[in-house]
PDB file of N, CA and C in Angstrom:
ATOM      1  N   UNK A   1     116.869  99.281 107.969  1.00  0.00           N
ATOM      2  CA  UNK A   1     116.048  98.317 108.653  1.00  0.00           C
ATOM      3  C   UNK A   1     115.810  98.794 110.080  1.00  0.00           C
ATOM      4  N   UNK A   2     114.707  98.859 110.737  1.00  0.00           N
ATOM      5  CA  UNK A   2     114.546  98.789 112.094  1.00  0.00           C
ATOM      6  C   UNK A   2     113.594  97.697 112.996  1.00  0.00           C
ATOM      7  N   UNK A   3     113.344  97.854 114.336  1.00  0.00           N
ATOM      8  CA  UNK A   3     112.662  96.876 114.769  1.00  0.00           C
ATOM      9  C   UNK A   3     111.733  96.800 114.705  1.00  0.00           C
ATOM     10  N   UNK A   4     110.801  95.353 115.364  1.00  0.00           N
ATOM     11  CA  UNK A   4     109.917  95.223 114.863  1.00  0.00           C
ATOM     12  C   UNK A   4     109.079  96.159 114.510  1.00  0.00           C
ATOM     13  N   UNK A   5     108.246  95.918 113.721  1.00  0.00           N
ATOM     14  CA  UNK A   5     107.072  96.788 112.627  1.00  0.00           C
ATOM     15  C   UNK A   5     105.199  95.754 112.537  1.00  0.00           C
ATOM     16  N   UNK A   6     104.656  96.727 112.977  1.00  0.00           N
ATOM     17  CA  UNK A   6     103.321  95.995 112.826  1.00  0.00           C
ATOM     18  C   UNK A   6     103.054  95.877 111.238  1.00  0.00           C
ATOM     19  N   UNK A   7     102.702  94.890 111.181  1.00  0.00           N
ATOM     20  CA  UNK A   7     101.611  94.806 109.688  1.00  0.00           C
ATOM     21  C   UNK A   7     100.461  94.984 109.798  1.00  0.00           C
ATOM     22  N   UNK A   8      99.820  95.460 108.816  1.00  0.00           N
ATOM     23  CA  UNK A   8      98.685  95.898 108.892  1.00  0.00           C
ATOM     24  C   UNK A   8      97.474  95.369 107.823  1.00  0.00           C
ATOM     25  N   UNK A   9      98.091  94.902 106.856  1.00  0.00           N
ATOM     26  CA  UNK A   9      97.438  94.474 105.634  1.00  0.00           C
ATOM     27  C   UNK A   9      97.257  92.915 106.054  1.00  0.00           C
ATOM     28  N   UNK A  10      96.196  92.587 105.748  1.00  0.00           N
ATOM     29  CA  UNK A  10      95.838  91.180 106.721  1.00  0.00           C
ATOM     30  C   UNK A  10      96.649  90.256 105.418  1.00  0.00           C
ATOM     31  N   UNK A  11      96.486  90.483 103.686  1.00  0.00           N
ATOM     32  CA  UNK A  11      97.637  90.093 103.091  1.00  0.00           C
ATOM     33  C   UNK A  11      98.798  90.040 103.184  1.00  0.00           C
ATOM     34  N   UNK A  12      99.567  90.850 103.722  1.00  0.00           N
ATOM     35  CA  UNK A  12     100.675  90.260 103.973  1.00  0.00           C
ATOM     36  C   UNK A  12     101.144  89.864 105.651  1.00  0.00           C
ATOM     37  N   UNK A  13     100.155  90.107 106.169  1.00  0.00           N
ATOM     38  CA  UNK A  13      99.796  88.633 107.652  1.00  0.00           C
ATOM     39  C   UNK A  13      99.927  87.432 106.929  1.00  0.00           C
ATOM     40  N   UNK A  14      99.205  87.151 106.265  1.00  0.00           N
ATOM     41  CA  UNK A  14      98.957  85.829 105.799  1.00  0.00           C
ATOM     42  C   UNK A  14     100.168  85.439 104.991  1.00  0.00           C
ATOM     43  N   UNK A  15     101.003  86.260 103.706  1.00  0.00           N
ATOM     44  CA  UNK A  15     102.194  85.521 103.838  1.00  0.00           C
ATOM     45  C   UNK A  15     103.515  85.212 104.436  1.00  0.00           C
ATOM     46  N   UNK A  16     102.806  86.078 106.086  1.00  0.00           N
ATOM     47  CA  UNK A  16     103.699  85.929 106.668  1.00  0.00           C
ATOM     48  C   UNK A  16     104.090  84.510 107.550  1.00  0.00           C
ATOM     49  N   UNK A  17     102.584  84.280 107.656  1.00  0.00           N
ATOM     50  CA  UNK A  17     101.886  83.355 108.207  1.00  0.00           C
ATOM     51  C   UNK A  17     102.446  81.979 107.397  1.00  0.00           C
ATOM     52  N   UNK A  18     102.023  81.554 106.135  1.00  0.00           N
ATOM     53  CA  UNK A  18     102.693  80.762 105.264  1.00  0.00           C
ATOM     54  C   UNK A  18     103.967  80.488 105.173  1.00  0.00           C
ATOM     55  N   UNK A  19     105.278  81.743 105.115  1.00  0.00           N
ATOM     56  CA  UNK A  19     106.178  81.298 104.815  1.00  0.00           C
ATOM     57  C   UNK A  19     106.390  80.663 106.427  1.00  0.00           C
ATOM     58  N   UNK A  20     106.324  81.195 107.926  1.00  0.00           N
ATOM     59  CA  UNK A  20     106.431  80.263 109.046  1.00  0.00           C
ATOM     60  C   UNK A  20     105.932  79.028 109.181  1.00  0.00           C
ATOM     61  N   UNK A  21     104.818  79.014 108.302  1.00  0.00           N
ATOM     62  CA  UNK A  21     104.889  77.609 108.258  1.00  0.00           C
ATOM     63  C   UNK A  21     105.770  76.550 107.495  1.00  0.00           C
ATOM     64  N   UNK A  22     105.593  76.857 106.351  1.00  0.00           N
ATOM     65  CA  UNK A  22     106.555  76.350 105.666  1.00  0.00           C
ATOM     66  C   UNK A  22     108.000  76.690 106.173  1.00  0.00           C
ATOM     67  N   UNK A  23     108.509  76.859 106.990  1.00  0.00           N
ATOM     68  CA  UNK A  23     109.954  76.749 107.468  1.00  0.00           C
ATOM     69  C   UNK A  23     109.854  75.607 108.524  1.00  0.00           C
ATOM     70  N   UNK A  24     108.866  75.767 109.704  1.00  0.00           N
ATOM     71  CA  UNK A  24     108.398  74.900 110.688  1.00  0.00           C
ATOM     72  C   UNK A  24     108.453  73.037 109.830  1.00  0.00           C
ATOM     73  N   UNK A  25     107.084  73.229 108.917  1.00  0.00           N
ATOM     74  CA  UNK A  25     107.121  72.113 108.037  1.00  0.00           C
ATOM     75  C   UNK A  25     108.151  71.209 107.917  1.00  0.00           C
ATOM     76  N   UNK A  26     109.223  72.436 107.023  1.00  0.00           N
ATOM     77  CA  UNK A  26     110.136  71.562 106.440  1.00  0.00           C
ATOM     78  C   UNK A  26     111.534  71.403 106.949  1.00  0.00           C
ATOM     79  N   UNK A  27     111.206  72.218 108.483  1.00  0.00           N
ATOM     80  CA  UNK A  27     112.246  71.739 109.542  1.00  0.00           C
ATOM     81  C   UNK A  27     113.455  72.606 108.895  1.00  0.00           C
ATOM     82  N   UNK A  28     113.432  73.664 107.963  1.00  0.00           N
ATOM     83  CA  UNK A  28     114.716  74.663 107.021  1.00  0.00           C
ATOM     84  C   UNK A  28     114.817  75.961 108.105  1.00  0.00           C
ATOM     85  N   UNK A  29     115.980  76.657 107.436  1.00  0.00           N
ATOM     86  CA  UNK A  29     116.550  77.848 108.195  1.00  0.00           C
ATOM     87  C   UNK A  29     115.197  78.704 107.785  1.00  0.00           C
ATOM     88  N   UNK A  30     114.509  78.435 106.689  1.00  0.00           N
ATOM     89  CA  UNK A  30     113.721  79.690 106.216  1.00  0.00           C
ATOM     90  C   UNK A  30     112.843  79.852 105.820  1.00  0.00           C
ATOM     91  N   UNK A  31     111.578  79.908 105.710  1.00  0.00           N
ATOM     92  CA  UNK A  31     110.679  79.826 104.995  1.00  0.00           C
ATOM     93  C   UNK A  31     110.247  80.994 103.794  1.00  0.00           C
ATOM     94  N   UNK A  32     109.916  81.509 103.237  1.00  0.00           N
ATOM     95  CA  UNK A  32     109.108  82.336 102.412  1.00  0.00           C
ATOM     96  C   UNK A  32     107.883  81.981 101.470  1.00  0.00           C
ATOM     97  N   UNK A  33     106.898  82.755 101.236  1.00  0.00           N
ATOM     98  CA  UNK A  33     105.853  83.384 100.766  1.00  0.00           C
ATOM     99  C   UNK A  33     105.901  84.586  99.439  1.00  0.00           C
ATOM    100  N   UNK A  34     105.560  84.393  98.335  1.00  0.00           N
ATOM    101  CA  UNK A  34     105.467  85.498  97.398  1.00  0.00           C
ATOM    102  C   UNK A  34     103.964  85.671  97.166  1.00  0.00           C
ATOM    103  N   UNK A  35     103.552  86.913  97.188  1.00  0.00           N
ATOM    104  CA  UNK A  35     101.944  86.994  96.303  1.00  0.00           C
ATOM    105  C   UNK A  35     102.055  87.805  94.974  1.00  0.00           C
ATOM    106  N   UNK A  36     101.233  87.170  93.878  1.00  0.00           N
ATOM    107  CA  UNK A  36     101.661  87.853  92.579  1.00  0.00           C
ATOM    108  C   UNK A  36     100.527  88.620  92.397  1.00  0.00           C
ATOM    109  N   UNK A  37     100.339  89.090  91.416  1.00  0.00           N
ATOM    110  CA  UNK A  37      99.515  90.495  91.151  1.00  0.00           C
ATOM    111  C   UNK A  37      98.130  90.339  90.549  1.00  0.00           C
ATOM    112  N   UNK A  38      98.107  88.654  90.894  1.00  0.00           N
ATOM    113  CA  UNK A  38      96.812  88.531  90.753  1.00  0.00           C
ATOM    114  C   UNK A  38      95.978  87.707  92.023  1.00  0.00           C
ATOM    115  N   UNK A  39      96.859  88.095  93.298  1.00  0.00           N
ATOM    116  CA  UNK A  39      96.586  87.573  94.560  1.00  0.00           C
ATOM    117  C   UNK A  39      97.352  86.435  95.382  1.00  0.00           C
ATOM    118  N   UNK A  40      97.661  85.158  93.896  1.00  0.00           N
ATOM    119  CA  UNK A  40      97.938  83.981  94.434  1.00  0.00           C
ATOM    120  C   UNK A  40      99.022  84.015  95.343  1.00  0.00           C
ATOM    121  N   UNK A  41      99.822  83.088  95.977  1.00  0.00           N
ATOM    122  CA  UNK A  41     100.413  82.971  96.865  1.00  0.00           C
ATOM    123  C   UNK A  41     101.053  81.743  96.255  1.00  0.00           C
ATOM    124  N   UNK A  42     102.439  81.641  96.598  1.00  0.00           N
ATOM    125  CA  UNK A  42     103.411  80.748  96.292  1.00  0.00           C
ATOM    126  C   UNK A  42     104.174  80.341  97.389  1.00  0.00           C
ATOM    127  N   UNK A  43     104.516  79.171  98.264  1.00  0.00           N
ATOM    128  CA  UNK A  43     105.262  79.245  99.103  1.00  0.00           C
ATOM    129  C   UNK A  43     106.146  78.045  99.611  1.00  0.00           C
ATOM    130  N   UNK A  44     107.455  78.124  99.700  1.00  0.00           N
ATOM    131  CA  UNK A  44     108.601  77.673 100.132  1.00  0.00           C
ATOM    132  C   UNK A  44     109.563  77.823 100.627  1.00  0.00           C
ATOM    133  N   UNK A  45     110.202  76.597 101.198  1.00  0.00           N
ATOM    134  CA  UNK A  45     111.086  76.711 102.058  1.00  0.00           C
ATOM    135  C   UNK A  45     112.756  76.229 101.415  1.00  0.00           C
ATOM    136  N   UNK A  46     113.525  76.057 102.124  1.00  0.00           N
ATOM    137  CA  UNK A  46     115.290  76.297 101.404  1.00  0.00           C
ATOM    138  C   UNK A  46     115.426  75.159 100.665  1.00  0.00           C
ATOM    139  N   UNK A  47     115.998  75.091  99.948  1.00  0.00           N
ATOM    140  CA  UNK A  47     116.401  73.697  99.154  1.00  0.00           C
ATOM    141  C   UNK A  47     117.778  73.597  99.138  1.00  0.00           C
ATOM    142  N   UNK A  48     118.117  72.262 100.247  1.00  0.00           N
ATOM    143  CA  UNK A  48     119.406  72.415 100.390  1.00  0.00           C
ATOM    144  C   UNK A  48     119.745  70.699  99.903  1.00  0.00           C
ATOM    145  N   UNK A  49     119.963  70.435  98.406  1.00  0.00           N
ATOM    146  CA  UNK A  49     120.129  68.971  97.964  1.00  0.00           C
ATOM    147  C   UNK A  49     122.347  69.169  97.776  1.00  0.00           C
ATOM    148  N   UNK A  50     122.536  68.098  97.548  1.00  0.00           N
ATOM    149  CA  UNK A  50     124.244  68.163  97.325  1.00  0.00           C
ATOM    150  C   UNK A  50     124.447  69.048  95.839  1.00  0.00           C
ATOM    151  N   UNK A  51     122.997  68.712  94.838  1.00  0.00           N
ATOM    152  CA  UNK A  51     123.230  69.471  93.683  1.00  0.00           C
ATOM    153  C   UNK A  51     122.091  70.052  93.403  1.00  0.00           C
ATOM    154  N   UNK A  52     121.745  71.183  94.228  1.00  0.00           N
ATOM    155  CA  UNK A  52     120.859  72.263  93.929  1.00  0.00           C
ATOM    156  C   UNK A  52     121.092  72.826  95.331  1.00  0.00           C
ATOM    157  N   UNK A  53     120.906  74.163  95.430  1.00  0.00           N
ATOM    158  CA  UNK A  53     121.216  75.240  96.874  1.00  0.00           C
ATOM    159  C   UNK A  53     120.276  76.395  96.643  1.00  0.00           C
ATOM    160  N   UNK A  54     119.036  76.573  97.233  1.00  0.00           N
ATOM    161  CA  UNK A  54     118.445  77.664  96.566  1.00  0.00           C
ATOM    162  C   UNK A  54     117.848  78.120  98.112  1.00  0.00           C
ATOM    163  N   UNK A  55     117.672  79.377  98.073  1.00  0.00           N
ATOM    164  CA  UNK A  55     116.950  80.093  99.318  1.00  0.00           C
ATOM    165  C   UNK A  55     115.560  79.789  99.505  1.00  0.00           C
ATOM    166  N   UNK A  56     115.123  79.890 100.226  1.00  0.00           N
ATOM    167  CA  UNK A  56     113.204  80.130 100.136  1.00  0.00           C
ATOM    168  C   UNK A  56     112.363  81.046  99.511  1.00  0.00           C
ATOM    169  N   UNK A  57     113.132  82.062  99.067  1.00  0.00           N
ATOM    170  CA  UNK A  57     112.903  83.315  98.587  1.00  0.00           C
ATOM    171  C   UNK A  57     112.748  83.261  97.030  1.00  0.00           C
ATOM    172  N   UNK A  58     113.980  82.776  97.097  1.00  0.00           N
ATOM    173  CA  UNK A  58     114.500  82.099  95.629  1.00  0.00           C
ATOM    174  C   UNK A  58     113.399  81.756  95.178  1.00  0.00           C
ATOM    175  N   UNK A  59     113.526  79.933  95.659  1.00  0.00           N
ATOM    176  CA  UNK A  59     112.669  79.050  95.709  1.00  0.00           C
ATOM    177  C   UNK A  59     111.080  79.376  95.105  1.00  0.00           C
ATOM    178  N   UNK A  60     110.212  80.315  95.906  1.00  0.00           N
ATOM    179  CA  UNK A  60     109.052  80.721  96.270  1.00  0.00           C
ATOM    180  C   UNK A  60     109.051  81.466  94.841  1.00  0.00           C
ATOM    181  N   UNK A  61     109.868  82.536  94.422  1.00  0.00           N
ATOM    182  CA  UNK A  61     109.576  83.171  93.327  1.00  0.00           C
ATOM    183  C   UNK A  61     110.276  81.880  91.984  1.00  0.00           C
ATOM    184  N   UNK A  62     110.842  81.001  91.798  1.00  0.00           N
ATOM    185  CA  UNK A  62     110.879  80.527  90.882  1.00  0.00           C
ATOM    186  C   UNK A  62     109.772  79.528  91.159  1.00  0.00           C
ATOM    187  N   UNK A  63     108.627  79.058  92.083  1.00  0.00           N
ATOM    188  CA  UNK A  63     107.319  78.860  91.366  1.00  0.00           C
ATOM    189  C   UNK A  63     106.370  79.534  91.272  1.00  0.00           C
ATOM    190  N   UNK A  64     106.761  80.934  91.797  1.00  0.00           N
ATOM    191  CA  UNK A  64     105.793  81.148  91.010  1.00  0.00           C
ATOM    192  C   UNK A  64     105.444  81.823  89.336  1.00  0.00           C
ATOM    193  N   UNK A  65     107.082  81.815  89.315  1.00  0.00           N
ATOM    194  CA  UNK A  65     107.480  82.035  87.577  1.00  0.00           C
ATOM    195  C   UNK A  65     106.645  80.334  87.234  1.00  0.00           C
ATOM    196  N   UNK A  66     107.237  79.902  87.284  1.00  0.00           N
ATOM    197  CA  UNK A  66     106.886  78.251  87.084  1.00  0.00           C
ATOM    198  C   UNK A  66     105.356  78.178  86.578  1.00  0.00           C
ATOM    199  N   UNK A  67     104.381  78.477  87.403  1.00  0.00           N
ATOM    200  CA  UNK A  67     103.147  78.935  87.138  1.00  0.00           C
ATOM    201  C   UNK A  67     102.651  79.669  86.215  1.00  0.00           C
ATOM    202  N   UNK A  68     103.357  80.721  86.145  1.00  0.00           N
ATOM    203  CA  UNK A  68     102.825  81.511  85.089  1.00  0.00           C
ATOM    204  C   UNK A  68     102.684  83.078  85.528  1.00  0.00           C
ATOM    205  N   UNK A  69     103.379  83.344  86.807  1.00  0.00           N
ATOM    206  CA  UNK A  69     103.216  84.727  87.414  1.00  0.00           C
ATOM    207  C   UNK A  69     103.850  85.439  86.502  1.00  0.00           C
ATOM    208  N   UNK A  70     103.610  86.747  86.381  1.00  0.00           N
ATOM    209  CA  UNK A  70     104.323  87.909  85.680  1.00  0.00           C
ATOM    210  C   UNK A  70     104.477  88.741  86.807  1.00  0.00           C
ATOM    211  N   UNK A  71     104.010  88.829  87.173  1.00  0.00           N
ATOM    212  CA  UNK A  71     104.406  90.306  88.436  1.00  0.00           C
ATOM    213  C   UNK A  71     104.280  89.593  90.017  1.00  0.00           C
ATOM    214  N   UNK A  72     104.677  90.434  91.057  1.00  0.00           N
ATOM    215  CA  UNK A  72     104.280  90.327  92.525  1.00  0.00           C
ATOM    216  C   UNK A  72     104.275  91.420  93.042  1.00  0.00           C
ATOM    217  N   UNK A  73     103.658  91.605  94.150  1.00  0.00           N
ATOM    218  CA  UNK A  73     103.035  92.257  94.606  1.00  0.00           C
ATOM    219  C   UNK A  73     103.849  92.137  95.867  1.00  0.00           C
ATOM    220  N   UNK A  74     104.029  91.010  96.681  1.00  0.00           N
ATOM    221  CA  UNK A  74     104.990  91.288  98.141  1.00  0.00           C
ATOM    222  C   UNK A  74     105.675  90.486  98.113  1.00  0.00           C
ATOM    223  N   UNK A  75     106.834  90.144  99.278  1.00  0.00           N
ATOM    224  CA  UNK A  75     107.484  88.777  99.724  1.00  0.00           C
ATOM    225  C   UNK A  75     107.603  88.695 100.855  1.00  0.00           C
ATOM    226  N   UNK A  76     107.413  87.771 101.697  1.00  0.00           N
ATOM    227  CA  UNK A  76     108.105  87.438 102.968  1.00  0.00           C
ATOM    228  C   UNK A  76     108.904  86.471 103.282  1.00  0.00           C
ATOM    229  N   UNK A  77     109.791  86.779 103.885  1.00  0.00           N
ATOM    230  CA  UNK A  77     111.006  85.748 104.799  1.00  0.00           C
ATOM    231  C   UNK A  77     110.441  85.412 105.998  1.00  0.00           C
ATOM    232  N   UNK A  78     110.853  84.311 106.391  1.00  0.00           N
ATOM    233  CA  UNK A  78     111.009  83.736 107.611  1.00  0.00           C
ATOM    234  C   UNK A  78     112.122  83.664 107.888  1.00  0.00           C
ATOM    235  N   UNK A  79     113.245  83.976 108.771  1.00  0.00           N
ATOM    236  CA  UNK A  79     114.599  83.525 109.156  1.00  0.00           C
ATOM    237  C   UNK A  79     114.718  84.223 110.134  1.00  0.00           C
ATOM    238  N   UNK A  80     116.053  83.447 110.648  1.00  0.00           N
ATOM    239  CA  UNK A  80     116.973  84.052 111.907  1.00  0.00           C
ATOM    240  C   UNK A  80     117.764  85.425 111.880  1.00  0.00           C
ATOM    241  N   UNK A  81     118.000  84.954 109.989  1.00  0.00           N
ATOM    242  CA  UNK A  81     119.413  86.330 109.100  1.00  0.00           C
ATOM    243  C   UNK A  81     118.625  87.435 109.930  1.00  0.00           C
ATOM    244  N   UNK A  82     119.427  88.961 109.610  1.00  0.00           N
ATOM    245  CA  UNK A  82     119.420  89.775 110.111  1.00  0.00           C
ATOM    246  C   UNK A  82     119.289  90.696 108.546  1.00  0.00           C
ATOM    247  N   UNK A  83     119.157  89.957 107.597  1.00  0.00           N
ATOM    248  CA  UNK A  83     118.908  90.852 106.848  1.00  0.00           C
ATOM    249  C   UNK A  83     118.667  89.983 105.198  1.00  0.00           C
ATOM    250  N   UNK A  84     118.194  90.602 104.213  1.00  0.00           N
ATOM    251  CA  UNK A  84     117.488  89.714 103.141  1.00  0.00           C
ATOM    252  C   UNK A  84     118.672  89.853 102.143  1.00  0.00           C
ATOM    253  N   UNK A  85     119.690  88.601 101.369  1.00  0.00           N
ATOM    254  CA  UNK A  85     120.507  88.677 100.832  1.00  0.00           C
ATOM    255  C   UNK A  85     120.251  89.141  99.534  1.00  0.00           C
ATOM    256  N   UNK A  86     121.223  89.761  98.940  1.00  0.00           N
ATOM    257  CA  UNK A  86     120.784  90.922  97.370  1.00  0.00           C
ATOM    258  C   UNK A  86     120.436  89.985  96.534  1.00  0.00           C
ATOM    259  N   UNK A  87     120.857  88.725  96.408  1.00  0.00           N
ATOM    260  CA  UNK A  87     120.927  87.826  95.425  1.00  0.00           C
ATOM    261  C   UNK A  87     118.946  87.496  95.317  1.00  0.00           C
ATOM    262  N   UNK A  88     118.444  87.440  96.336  1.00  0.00           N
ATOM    263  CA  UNK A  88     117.173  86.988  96.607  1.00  0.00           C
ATOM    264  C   UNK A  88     116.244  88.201  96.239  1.00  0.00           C
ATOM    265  N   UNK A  89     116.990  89.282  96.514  1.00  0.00           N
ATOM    266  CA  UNK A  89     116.079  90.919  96.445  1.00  0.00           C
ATOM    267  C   UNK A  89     116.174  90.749  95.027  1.00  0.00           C
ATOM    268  N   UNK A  90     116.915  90.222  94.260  1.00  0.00           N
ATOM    269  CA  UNK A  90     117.467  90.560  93.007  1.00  0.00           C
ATOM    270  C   UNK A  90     115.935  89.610  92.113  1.00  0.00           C
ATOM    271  N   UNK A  91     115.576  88.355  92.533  1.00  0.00           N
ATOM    272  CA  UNK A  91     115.082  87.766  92.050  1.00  0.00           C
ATOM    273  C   UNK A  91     113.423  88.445  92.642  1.00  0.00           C
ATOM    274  N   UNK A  92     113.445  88.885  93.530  1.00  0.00           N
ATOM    275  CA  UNK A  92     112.167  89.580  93.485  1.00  0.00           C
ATOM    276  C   UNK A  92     111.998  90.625  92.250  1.00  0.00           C
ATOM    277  N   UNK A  93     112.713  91.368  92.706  1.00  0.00           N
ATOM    278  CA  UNK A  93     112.796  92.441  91.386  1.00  0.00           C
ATOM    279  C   UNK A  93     113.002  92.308  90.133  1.00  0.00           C
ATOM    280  N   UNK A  94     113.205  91.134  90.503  1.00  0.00           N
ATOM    281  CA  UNK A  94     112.728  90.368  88.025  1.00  0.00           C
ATOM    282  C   UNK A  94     112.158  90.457  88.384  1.00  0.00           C
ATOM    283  N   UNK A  95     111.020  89.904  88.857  1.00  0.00           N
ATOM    284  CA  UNK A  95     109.714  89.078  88.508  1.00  0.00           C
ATOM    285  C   UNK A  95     108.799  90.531  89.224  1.00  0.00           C
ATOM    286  N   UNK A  96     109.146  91.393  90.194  1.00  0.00           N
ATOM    287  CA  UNK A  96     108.159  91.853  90.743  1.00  0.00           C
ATOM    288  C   UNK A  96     108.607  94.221  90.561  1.00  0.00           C
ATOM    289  N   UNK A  97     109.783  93.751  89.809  1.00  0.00           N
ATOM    290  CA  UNK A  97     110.001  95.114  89.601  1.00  0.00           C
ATOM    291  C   UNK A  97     110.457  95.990  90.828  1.00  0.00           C
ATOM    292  N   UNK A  98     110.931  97.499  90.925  1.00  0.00           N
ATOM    293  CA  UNK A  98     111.524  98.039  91.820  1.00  0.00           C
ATOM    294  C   UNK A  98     110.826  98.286  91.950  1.00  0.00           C
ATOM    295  N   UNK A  99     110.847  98.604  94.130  1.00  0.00           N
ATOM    296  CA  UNK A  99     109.898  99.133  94.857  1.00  0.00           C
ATOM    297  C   UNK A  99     108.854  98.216  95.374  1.00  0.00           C
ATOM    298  N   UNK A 100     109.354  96.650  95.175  1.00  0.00           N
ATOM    299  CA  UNK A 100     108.343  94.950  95.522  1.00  0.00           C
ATOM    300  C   UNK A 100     108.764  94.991  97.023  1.00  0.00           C
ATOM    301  N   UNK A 101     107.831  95.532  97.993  1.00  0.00           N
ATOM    302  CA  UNK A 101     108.244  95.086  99.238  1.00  0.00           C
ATOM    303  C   UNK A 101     108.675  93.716  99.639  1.00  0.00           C
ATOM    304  N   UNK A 102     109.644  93.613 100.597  1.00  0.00           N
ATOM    305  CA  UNK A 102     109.679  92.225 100.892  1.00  0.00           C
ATOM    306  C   UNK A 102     110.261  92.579 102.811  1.00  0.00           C
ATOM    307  N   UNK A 103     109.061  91.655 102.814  1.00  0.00           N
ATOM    308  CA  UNK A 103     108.827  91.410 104.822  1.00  0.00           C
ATOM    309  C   UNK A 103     109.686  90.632 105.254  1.00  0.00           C
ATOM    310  N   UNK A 104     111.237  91.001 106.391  1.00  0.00           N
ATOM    311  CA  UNK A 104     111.839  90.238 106.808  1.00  0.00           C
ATOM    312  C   UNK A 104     111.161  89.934 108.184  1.00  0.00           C
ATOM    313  N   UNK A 105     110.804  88.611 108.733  1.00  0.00           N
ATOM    314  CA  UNK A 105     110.494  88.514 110.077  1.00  0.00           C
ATOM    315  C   UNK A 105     111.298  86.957 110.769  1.00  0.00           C
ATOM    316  N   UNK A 106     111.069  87.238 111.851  1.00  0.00           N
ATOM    317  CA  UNK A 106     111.871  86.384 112.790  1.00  0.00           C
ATOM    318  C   UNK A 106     111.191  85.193 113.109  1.00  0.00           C
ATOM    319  N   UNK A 107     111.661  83.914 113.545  1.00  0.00           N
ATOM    320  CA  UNK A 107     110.870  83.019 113.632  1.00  0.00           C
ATOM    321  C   UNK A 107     109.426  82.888 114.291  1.00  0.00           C
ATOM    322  N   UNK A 108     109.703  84.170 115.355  1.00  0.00           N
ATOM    323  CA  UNK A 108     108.390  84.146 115.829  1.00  0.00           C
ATOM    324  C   UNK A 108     107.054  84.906 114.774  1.00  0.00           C
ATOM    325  N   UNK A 109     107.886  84.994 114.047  1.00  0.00           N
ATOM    326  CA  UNK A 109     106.576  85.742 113.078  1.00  0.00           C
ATOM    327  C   UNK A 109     106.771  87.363 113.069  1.00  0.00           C
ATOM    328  N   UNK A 110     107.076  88.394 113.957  1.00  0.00           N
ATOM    329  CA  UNK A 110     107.463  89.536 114.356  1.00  0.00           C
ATOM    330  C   UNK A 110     108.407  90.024 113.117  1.00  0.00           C
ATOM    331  N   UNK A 111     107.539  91.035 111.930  1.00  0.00           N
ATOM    332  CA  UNK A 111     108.365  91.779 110.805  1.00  0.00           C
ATOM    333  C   UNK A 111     109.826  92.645 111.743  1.00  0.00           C
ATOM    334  N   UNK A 112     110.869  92.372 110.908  1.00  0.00           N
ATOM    335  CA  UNK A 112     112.147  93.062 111.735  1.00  0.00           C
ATOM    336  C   UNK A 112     112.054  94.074 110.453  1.00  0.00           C
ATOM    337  N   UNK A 113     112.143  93.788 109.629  1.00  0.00           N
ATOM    338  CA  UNK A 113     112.347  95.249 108.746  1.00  0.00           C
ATOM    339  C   UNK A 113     111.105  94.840 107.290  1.00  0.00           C
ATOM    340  N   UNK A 114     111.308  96.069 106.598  1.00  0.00           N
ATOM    341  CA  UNK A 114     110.168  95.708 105.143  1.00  0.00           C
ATOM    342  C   UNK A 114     111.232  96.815 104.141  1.00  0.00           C
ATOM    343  N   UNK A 115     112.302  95.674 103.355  1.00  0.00           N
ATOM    344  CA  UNK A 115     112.942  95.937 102.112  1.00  0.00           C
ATOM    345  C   UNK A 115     112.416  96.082 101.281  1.00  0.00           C
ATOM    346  N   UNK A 116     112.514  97.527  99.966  1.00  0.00           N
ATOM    347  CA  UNK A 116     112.109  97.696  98.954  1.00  0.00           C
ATOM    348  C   UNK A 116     113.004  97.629  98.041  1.00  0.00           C
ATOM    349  N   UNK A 117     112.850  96.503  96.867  1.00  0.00           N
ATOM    350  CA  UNK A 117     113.704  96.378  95.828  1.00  0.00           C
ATOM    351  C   UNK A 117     114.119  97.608  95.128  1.00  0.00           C
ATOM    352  N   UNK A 118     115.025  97.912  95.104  1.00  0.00           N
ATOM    353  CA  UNK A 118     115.787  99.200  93.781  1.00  0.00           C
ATOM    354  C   UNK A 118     115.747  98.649  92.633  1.00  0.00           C
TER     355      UNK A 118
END
């Protein structure tokens, strides 16, 4: 991982853009954004109930399984973390296969690193 990193693809601006909102929104540690491989965009923030605990990341890719996605194409985080937990990389890479970038950035929006699933 290193520091910040420009984006360049105005697509994944925009889910970068989404998942900050959706963290802002819903007042959570995190927001995220998935786009699947046929463009759409999926996006949510943490789900923290007494009986359910799921990331945004999580979250974001189980709707867009929910939907009907088969593949993705990117992900982005919103958070403070310093880095994207395996458990979450893990669920990209069902659904989006090795080598699914995923954009970590900071609340201000500013990519800190861009993880590629193994």
């Amino acid at each position: 991982m290193s520091d910040e990193q420009p984006v360049q693809d105005p697509e994944d601006r925009k889910i970068i853009t989404l998942a900050r909102s959706a963290r802002a929104r819903g007042g959570v540690p995190e927001g995220a954004a998935v786009r699947d491989g046929t463009g759409r965009t999926y996006v949510a923030g943490t789900v923290a109930l007494p009986s359910l605990a799921l990331s945004a990341l999580r979250t974001a890719v189980a709707m867009a399984v929910a939907s009907g996605a088969t593949s993705l194409e990117a992900a982005a985080v919103v958070s403070a973390a310093d880095a994207v937990p395996e458990q979450d990389l893990a669920a990209v890479r069902d659904l989006g296969g090795p080598g699914t970038p995923v954009l970590l950035a900071g609340p201000d929006g500013a990519v800190r690193a861009t993880v590629r699933t193994e």
